[in-house]
C-alpha atoms as a PDB file:
ATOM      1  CA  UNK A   1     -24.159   8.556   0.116  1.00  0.00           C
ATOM      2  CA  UNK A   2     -22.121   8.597   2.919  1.00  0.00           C
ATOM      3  CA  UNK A   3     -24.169   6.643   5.308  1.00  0.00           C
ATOM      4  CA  UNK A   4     -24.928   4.141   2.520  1.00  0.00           C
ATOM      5  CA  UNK A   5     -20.997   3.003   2.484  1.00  0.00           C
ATOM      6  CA  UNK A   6     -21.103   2.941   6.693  1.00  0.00           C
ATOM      7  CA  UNK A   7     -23.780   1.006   6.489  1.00  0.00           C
ATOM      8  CA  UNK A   8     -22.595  -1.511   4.007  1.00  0.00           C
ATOM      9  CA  UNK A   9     -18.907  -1.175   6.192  1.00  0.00           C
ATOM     10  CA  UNK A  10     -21.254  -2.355   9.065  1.00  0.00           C
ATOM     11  CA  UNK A  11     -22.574  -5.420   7.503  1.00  0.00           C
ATOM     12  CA  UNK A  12     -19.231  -6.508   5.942  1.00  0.00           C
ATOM     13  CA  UNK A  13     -17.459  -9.701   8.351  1.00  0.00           C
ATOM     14  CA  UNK A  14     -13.950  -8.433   9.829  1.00  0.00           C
ATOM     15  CA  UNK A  15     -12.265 -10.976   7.395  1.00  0.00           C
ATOM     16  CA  UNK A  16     -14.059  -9.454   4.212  1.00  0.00           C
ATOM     17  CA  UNK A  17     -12.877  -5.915   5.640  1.00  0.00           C
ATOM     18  CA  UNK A  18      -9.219  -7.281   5.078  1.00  0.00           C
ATOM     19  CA  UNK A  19      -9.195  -8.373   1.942  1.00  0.00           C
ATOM     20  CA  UNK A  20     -11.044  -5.274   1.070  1.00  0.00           C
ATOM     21  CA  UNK A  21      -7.881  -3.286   2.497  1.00  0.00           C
ATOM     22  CA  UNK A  22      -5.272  -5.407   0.898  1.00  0.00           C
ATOM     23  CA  UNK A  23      -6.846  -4.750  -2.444  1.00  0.00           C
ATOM     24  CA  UNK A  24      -6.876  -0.875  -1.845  1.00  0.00           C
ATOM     25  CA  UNK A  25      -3.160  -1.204  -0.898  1.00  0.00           C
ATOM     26  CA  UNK A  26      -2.280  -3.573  -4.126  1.00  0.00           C
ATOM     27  CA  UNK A  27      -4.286  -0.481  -5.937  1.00  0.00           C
ATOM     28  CA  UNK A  28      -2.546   2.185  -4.085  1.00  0.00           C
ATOM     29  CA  UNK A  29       0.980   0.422  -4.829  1.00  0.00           C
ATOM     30  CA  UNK A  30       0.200  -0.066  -8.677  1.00  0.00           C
ATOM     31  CA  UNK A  31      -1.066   3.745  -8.623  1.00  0.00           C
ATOM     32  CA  UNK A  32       2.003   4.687  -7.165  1.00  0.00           C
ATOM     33  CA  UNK A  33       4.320   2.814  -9.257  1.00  0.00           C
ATOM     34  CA  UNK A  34       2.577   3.714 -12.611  1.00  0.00           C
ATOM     35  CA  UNK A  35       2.956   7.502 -11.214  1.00  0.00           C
ATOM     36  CA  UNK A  36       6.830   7.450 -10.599  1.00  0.00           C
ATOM     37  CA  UNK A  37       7.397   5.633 -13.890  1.00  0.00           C
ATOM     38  CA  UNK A  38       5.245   8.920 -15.609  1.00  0.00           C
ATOM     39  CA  UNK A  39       7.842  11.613 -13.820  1.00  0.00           C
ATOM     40  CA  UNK A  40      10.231   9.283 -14.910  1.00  0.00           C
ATOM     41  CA  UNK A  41       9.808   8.978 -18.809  1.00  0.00           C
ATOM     42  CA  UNK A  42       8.910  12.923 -18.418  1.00  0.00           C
ATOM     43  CA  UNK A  43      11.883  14.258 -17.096  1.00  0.00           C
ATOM     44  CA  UNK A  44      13.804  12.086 -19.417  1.00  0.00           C
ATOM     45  CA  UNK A  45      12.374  13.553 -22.275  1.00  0.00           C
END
């Protein structure tokens, strides 16, 4: 499985490797966000 995603990496253009990594940081932010507002509400509670 793992050399399936290299391989596909591989073929991808530098430019299409960027946008793929700004949408895992938008994700990663979101995630992150979502996660602090949870402890939040929780320790409020």
């Amino acid at each position: 499985m793992k050399s399936k995603l290299q391989a596909r990496m591989k073929a991808l253009s530098f430019s299409e490797k960027i946008k793929i990594l700004g949408k895992l940081r938008d994700r990663e932010k979101a995630i992150a966000a979502a996660g602090l507002r949870r402890k939040g509400s929780m320790g409020s509670k």
